[in-house]
Protein backbone atom coordinates (compact mmCIF):
# COMPACT_ATOMS: atom_id res chain seq x y z
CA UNK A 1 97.47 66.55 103.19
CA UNK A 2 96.18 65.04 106.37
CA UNK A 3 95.35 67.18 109.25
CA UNK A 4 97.25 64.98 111.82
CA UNK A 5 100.44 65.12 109.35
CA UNK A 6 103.11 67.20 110.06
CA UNK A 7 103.82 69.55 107.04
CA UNK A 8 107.80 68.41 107.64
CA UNK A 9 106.36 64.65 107.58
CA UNK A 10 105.16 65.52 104.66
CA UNK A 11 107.66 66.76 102.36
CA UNK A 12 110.07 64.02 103.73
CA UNK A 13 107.46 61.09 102.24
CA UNK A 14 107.21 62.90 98.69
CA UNK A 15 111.11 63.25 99.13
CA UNK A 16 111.40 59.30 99.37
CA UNK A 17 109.06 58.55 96.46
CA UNK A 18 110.97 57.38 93.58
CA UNK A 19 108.70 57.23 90.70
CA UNK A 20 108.12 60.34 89.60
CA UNK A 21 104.85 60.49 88.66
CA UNK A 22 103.70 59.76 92.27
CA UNK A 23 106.00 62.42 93.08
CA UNK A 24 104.18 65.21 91.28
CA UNK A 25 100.60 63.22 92.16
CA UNK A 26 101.79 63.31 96.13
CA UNK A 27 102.59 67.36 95.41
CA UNK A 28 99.42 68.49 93.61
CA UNK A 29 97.25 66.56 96.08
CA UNK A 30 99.12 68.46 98.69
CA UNK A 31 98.40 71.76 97.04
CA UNK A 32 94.82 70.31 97.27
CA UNK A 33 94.17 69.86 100.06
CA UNK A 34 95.71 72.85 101.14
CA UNK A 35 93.37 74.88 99.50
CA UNK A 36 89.97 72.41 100.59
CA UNK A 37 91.06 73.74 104.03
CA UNK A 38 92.07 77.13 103.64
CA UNK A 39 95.20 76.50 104.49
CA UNK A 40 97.26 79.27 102.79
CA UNK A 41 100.60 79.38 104.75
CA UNK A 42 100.88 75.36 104.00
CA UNK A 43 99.98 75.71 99.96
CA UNK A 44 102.70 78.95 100.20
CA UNK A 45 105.34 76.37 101.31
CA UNK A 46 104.82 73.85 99.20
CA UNK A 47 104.86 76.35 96.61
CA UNK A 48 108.64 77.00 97.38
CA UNK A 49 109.88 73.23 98.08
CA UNK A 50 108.64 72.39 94.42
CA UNK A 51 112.28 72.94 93.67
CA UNK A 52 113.31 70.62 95.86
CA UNK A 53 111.22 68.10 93.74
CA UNK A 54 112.49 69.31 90.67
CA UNK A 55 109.13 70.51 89.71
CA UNK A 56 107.80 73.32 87.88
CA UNK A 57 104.20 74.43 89.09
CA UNK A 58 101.26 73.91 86.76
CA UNK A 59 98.55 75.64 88.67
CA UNK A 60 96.09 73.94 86.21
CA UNK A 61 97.37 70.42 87.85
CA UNK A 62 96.18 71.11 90.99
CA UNK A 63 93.09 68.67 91.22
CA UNK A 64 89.51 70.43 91.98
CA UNK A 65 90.91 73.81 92.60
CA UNK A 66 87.80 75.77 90.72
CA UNK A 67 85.77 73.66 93.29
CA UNK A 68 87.33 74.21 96.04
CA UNK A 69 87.67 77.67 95.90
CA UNK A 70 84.28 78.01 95.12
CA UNK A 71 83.67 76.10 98.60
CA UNK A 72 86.09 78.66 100.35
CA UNK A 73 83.95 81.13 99.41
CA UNK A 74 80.90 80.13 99.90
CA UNK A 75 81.69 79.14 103.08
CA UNK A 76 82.66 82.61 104.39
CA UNK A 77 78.77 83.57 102.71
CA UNK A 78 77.33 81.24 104.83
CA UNK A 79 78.97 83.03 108.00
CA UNK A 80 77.63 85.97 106.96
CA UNK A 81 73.94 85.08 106.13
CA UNK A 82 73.65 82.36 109.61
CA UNK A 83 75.41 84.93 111.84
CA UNK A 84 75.41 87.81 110.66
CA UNK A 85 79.48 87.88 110.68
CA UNK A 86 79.86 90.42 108.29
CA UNK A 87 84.25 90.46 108.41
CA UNK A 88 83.77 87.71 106.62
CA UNK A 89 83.31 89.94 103.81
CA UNK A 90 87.26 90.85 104.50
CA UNK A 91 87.95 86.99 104.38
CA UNK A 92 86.28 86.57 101.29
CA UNK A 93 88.45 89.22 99.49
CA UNK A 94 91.65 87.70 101.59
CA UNK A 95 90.65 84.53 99.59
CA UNK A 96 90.81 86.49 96.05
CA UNK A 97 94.56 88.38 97.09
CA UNK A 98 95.06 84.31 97.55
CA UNK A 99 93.66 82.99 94.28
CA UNK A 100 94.83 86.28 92.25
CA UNK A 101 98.50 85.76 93.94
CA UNK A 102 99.14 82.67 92.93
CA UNK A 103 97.31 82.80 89.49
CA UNK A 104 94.64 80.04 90.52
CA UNK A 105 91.47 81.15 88.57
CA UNK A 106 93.51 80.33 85.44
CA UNK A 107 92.05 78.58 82.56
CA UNK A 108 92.12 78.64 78.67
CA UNK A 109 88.98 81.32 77.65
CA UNK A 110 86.59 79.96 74.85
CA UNK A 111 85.57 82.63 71.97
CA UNK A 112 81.88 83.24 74.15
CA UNK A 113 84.06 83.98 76.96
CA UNK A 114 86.36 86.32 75.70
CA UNK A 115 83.02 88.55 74.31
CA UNK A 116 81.98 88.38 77.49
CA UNK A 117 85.34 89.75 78.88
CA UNK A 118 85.57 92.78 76.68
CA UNK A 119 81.78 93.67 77.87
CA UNK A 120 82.74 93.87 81.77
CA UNK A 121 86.22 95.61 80.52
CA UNK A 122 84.23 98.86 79.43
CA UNK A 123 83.41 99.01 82.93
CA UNK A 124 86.69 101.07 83.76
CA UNK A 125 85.60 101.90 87.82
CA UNK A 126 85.38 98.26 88.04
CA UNK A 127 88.75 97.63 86.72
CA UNK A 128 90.17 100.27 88.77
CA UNK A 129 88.77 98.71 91.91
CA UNK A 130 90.12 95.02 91.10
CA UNK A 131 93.52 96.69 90.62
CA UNK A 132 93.15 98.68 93.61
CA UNK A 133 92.09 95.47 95.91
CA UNK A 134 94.39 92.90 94.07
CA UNK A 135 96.86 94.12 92.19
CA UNK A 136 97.41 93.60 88.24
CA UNK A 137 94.57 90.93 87.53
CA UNK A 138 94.12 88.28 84.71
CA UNK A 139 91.42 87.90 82.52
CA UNK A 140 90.77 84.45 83.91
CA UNK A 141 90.11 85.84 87.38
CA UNK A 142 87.85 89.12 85.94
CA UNK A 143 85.67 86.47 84.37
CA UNK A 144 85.46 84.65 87.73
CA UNK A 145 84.50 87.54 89.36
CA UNK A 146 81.71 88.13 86.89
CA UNK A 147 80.11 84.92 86.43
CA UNK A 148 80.98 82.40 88.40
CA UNK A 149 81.14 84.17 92.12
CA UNK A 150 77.22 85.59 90.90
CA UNK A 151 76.20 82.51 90.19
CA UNK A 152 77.82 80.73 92.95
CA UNK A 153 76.14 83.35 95.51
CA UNK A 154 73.04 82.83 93.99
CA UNK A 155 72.60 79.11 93.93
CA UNK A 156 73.54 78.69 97.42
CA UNK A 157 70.66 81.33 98.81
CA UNK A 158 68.43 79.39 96.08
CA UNK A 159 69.40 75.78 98.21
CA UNK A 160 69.90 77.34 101.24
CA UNK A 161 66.91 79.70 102.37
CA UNK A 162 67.54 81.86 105.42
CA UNK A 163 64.83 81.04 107.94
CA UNK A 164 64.04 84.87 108.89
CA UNK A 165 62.97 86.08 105.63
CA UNK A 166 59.13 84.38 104.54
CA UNK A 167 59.91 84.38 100.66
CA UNK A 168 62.64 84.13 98.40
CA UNK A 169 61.04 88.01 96.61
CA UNK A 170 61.62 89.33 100.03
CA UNK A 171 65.20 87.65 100.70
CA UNK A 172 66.53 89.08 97.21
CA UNK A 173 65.38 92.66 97.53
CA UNK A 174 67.25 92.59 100.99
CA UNK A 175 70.47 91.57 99.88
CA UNK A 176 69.95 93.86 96.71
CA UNK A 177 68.44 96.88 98.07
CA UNK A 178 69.08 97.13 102.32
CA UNK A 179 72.31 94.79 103.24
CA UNK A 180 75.34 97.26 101.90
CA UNK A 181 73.14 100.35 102.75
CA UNK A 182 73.38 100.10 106.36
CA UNK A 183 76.13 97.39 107.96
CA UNK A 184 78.93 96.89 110.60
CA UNK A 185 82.27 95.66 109.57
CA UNK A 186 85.68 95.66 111.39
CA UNK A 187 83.71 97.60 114.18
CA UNK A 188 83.18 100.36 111.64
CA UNK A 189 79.60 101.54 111.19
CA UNK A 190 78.52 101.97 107.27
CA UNK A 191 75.64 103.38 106.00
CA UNK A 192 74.18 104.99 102.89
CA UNK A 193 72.88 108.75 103.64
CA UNK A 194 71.91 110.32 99.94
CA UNK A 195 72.84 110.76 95.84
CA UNK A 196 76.37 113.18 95.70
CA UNK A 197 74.26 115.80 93.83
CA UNK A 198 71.84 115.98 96.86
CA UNK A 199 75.08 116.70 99.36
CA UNK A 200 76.38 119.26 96.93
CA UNK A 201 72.87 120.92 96.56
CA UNK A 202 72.29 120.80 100.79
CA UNK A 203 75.99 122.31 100.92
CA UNK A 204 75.58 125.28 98.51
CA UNK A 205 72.40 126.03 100.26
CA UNK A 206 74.48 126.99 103.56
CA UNK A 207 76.87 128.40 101.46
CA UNK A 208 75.02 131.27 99.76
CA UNK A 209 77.68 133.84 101.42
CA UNK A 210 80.48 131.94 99.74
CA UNK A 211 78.24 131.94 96.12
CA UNK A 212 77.41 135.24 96.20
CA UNK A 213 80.82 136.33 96.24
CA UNK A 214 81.86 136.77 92.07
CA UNK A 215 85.43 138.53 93.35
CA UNK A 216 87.57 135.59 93.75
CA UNK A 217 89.75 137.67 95.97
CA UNK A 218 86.90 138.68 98.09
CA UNK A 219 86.01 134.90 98.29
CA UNK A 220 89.21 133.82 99.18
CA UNK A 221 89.24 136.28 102.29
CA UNK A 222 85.99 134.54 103.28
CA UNK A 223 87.32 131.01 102.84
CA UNK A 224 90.45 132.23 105.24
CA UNK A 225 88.54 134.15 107.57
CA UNK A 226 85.73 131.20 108.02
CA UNK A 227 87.49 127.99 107.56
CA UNK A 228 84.50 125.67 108.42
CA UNK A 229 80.75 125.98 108.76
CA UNK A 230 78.22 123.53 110.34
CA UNK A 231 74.71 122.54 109.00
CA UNK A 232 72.28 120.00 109.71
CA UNK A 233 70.23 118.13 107.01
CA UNK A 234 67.08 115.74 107.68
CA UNK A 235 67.89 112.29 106.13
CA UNK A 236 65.36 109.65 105.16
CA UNK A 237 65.95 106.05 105.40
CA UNK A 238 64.63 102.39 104.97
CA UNK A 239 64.47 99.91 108.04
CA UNK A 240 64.38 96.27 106.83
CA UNK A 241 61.84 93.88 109.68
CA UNK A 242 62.63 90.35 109.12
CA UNK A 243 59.40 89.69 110.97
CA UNK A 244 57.18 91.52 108.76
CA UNK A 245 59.19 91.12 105.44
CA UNK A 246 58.79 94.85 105.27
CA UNK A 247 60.75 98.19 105.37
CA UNK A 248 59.61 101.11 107.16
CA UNK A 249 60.66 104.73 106.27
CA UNK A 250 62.67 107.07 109.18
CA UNK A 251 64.26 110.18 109.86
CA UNK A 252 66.64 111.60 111.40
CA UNK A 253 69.12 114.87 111.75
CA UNK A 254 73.07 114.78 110.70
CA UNK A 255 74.70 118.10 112.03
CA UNK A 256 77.60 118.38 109.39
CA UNK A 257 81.05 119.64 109.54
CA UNK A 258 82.15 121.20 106.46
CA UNK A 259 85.62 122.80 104.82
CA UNK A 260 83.75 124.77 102.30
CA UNK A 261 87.29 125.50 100.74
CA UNK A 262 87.54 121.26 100.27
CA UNK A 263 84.16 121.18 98.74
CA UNK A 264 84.88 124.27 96.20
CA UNK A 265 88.55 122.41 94.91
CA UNK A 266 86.64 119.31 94.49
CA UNK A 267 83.29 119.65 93.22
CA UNK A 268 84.02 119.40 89.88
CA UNK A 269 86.47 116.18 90.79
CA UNK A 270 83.68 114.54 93.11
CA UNK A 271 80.83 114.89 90.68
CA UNK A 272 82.57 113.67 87.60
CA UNK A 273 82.15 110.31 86.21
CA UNK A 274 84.39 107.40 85.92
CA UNK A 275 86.72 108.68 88.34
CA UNK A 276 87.68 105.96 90.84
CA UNK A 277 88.19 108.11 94.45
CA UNK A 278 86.10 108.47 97.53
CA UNK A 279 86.22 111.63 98.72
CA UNK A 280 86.01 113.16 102.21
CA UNK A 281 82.86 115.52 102.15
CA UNK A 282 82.59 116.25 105.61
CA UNK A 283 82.45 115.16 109.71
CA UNK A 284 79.65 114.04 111.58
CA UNK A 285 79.16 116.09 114.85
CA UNK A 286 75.87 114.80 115.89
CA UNK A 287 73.22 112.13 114.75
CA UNK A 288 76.01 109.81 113.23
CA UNK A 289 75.82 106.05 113.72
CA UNK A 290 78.50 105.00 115.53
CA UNK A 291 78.51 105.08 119.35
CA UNK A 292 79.85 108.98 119.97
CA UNK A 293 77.26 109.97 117.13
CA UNK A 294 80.37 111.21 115.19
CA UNK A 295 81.59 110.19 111.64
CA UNK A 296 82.98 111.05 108.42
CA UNK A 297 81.03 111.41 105.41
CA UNK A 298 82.64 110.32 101.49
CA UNK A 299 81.04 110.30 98.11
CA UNK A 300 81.71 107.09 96.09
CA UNK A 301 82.44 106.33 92.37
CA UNK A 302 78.84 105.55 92.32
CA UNK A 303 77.18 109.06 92.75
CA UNK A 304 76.89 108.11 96.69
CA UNK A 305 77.57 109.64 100.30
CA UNK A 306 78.24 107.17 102.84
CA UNK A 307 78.41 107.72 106.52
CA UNK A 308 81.14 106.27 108.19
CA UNK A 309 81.20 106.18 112.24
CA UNK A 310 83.72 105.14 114.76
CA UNK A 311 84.10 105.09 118.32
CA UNK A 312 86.40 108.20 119.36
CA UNK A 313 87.67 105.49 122.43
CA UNK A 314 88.88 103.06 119.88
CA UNK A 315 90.07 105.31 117.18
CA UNK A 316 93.51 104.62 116.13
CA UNK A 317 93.91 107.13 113.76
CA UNK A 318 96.00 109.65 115.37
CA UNK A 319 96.08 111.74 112.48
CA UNK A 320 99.66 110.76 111.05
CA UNK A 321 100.15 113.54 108.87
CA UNK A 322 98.52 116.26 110.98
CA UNK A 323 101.17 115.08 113.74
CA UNK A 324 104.20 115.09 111.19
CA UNK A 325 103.24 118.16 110.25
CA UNK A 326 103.68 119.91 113.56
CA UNK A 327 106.55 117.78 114.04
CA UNK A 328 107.98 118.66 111.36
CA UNK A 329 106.90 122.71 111.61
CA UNK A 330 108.85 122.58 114.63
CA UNK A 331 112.10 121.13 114.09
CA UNK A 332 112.09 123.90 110.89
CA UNK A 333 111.51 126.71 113.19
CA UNK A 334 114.16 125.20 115.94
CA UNK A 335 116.71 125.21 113.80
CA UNK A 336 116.38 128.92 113.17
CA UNK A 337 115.49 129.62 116.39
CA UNK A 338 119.39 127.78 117.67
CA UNK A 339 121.32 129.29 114.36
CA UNK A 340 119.84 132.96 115.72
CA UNK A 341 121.34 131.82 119.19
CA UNK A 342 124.52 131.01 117.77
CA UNK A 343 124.59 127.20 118.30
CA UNK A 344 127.00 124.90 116.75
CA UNK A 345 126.08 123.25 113.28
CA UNK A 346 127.12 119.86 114.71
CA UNK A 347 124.72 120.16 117.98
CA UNK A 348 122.06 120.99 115.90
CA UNK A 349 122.16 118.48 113.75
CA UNK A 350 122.46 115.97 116.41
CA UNK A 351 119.51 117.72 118.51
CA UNK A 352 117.06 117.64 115.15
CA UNK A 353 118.01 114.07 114.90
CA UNK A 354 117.16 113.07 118.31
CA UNK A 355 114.03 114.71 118.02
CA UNK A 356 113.34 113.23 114.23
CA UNK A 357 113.60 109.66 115.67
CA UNK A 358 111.50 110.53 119.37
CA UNK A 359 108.59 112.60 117.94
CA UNK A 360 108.11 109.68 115.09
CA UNK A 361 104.64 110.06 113.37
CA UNK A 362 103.95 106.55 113.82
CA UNK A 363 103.95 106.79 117.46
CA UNK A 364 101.17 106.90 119.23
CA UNK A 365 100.74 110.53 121.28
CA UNK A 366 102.50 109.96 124.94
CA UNK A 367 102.18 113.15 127.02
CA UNK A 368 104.59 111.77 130.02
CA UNK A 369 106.98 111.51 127.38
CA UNK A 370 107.45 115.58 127.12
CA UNK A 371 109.55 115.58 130.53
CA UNK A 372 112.15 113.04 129.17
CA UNK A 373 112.19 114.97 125.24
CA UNK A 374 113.17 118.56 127.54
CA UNK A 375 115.71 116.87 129.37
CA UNK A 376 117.51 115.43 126.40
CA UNK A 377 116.98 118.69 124.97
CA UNK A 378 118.72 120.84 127.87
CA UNK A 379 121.87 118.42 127.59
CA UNK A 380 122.23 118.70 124.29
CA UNK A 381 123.10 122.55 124.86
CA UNK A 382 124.46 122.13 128.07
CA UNK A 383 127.35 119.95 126.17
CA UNK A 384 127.17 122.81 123.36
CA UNK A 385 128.59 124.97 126.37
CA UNK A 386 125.11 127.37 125.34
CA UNK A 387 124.29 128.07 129.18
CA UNK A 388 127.49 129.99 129.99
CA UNK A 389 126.79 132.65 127.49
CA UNK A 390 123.70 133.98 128.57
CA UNK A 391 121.46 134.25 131.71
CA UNK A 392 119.48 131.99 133.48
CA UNK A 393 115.81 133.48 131.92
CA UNK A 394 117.13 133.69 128.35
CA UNK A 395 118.11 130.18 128.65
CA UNK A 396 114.76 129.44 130.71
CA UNK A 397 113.19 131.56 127.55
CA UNK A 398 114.47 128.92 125.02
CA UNK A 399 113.31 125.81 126.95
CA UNK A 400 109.94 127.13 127.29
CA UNK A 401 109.47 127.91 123.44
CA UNK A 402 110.76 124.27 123.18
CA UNK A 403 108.12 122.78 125.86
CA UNK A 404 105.38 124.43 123.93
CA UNK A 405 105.65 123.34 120.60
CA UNK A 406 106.32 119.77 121.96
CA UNK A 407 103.00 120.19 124.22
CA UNK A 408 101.30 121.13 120.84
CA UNK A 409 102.66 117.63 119.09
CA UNK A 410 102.29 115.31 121.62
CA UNK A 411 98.89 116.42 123.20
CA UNK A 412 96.08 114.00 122.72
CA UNK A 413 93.74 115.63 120.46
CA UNK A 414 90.24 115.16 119.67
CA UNK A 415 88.41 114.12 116.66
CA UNK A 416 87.10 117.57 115.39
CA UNK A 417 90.74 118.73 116.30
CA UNK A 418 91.99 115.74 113.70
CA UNK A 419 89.31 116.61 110.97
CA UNK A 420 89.93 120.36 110.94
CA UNK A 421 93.90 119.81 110.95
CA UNK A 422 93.36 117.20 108.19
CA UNK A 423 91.52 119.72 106.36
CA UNK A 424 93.31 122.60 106.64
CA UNK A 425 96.46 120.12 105.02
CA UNK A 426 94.12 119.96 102.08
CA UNK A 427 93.15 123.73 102.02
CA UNK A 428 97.70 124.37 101.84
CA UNK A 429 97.72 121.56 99.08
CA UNK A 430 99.60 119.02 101.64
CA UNK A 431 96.98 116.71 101.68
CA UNK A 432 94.28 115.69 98.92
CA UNK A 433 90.83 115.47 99.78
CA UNK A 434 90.74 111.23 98.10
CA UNK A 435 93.26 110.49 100.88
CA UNK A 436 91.63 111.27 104.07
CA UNK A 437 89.70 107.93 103.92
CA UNK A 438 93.23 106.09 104.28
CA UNK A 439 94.24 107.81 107.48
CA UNK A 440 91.13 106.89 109.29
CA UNK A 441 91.25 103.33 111.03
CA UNK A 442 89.88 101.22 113.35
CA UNK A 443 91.89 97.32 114.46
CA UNK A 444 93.97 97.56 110.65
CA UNK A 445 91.27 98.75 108.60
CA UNK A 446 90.64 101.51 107.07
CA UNK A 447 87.42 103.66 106.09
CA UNK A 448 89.60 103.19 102.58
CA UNK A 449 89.41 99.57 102.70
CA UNK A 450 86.11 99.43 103.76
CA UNK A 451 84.86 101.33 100.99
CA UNK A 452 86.82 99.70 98.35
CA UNK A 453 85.43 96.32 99.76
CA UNK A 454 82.14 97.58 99.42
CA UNK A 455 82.19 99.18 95.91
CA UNK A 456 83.61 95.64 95.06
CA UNK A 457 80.45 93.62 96.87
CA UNK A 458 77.82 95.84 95.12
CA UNK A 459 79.32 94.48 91.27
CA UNK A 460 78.55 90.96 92.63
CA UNK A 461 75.33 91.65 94.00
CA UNK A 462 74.25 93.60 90.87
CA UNK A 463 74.99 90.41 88.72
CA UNK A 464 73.79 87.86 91.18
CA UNK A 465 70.46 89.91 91.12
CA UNK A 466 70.46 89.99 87.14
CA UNK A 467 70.38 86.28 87.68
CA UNK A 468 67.50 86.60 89.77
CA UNK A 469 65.57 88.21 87.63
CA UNK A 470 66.25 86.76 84.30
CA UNK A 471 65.01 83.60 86.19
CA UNK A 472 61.85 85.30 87.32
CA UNK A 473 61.13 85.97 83.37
């Protein structure tokens, strides 16, 4: 489709075609050249005027497509390795929901192919994660994923050498062994810290008071009585000098934040293998990455702890479920609280309701909205005829039980406040531990997506360094 054609243009020439071959030519080309330019909204409504042309899609008709997607992802690499735009990592796996969506990796698998396909299947993590980034997958677009994007990756660095790296050795160990160890995506600092078993040994360590305690009931006391504990733990780490094509070894100190009550329900869950969750471990109070030096730490499916840090000023996460908790807490104890004062049923129900729909967890906090919630609040049992029945303090009494439990919900609250409320949801069994990374997010993303994208990106790089290396043989 030309650039300088309108898409309405468009459809109105195929609609005055009347052979039909050049019909279904005129569609697939469109479809074409959709895809050569990314163009995803345009192939998505051609997609549903194929009626109109009495056609029934063939995805396999659509001329180049292998090619051209190919192209659209390379393309997005070569943003990445020229300047260093890493969210094109996010556009590359846009471009697979794309592909995957509309079934366009399909193709007819020889008998070499499908041997090759039940290999990669006994890898159930990676299965999990292509279901948990796409949705249900075909075997056409697994086998994409495993040979041809490796491949693809690896003969454009091979054509296209990157002018700050001396050798090709040096260029390959980089992207193998330093690139998803320590990155910036979506404004979201990422970087590797240790092995899980390493965490768990630096964590039972501190936690000798906890260990030492055979009497579960005594234990559980000291779980309720001490809630959280803080250690710091000396990491080691690799910096990567383009200059030198070398890496030089540093050091520095993470203070940590730890349930231990979190870490005892999930040991056994974080250590295991083939289990496909990332799992909160702990918060970064000091020596994290990220601008405030704060973060949250996760293991991976992988045996790993990464450190993720974001800027408390640009945090979004306003810990949803912490906040419909309280809200929630509050409209429970209100209601006993007006039933006690003898309040009619129907004002309470319309008072809970009003106060379902203004203290909505996805709100963001707003303080100066307390005066207006209070307000509402004394009409609501000034109508109920409530005031005339008892004094001026005892009604005064009420509205100040009322302003403090809305102070506690819509109070801006800080990071460590968020962390400890999201733990304590785990420690009551509100909240799993594999879920914290999904409330945590920065412009749309979340430290959820980001890891999933990641665990993805490390299968490709794995394979496209295989290639490497059987070459080097």
């Amino acid at each position: 489709m030309p650039s300088n054609q309108s898409f309405e243009n468009y459809i109105s020439r195929i609609s005055n075609l009347k052979d039909r071959t050049q019909i279904e030519k005129e569609f697939y080309n469109g479809l074409s050249e959709s895809l050569k330019h990314g163009k995803f909204k345009i192939f998505k409504k051609l997609i549903d005027k194929s009626i109109n042309f009495d056609i029934f899609v063939d995805i396999k008709k659509i001329p180049n497509r292998f090619k051209l997607i190919s192209l659209l992802l390379l393309s997005c690499t070569e943003r990445i390795s020229e300047g260093y735009q890493t969210s094109a990592l996010g556009d590359i796996i846009d471009v697979l929901r794309f592909c995957n969506k509309f079934n366009l990796l399909e193709k007819e698998l020889n008998e070499d192919e499908k041997k090759i396909l039940e290999s990669v299947k006994e890898d159930k993590l990676f299965l999990s994660n292509l279901n948990d980034l796409f949705g249900k997958v075909s075997d056409s677009f697994i086998l994409y994923i495993y040979k041809v994007m490796p491949q693809d990756l690896y003969d454009y660095f091979i054509n296209n050498p990157l002018t700050y790296f001396p050798n090709r050795d040096g260029l390959m160990y980089y992207i193998k062994n330093i690139f998803f160890n320590q990155y910036t995506i979506y404004g979201l600092s990422i970087r590797y810290l240790s092995p899980i078993k390493r965490f768990i040994d630096d964590f039972n360590k501190n936690c000798l008071f906890y260990r030492d305690q055979i009497d579960k009931e005594k234990r559980d006391i000291l779980l309720k009585e001490n809630k959280f504990i803080e250690f710091s733990v000396v990491y080691k780490y690799n910096v990567f000098y383009y200059d030198a094509d070398e890496e030089h070894e540093h050091s520095e100190i993470k203070r940590h934040l730890v349930s231990p009550k979190n870490i005892f329900k999930n040991t056994d869950k974080i250590l295991a293998e083939n289990n496909y969750n990332f799992y909160n471990l702990s918060m970064i109070l000091m020596g994290g990455v990220g601008p405030q030096g704060l973060g949250f730490i996760y293991s991976t499916p992988k045996g790993e702890v990464i450190e993720i840090c974001t800027d408390v000023n640009q945090n979004k996460a306003i810990i949803i479920k912490f906040k419909e908790f309280l809200r929630n807490q509050f409209i429970e104890k209100l209601e006993k609280e007006l039933q006690n004062h003898h309040i009619k049923t129907n004002t309470i129900k319309k008072l809970v309701d009003y106060l379902v729909e203004t203290l909505s967890k996805e709100e963001k906090i707003n303080y100066q909205k307390k005066k207006s919630i209070i307000s509402h609040i004394k009409n609501f049992l000034v109508e109920d005829g409530y005031h005339r029945n008892f004094n001026k303090i005892d009604f005064q009494d009420l509205i100040d039980k009322f302003s403090n439990a809305i102070s506690a919900i819509l109070r801006p609250i800080k990071m460590i406040d968020q962390y400890k409320a999201r733990m304590n949801l785990i420690a009551d069994g509100k909240l799993k531990a594999e879920d914290i990374a999904k409330l945590t997010s920065l412009k749309g993303k979340s430290h959820y997506d980001v890891l999933r994208e990641r665990f993805f990106f490390q299968y490709i790089i794995d394979w496209f360094y295989d290639i490497y290396s059987s070459e080097k043989l």
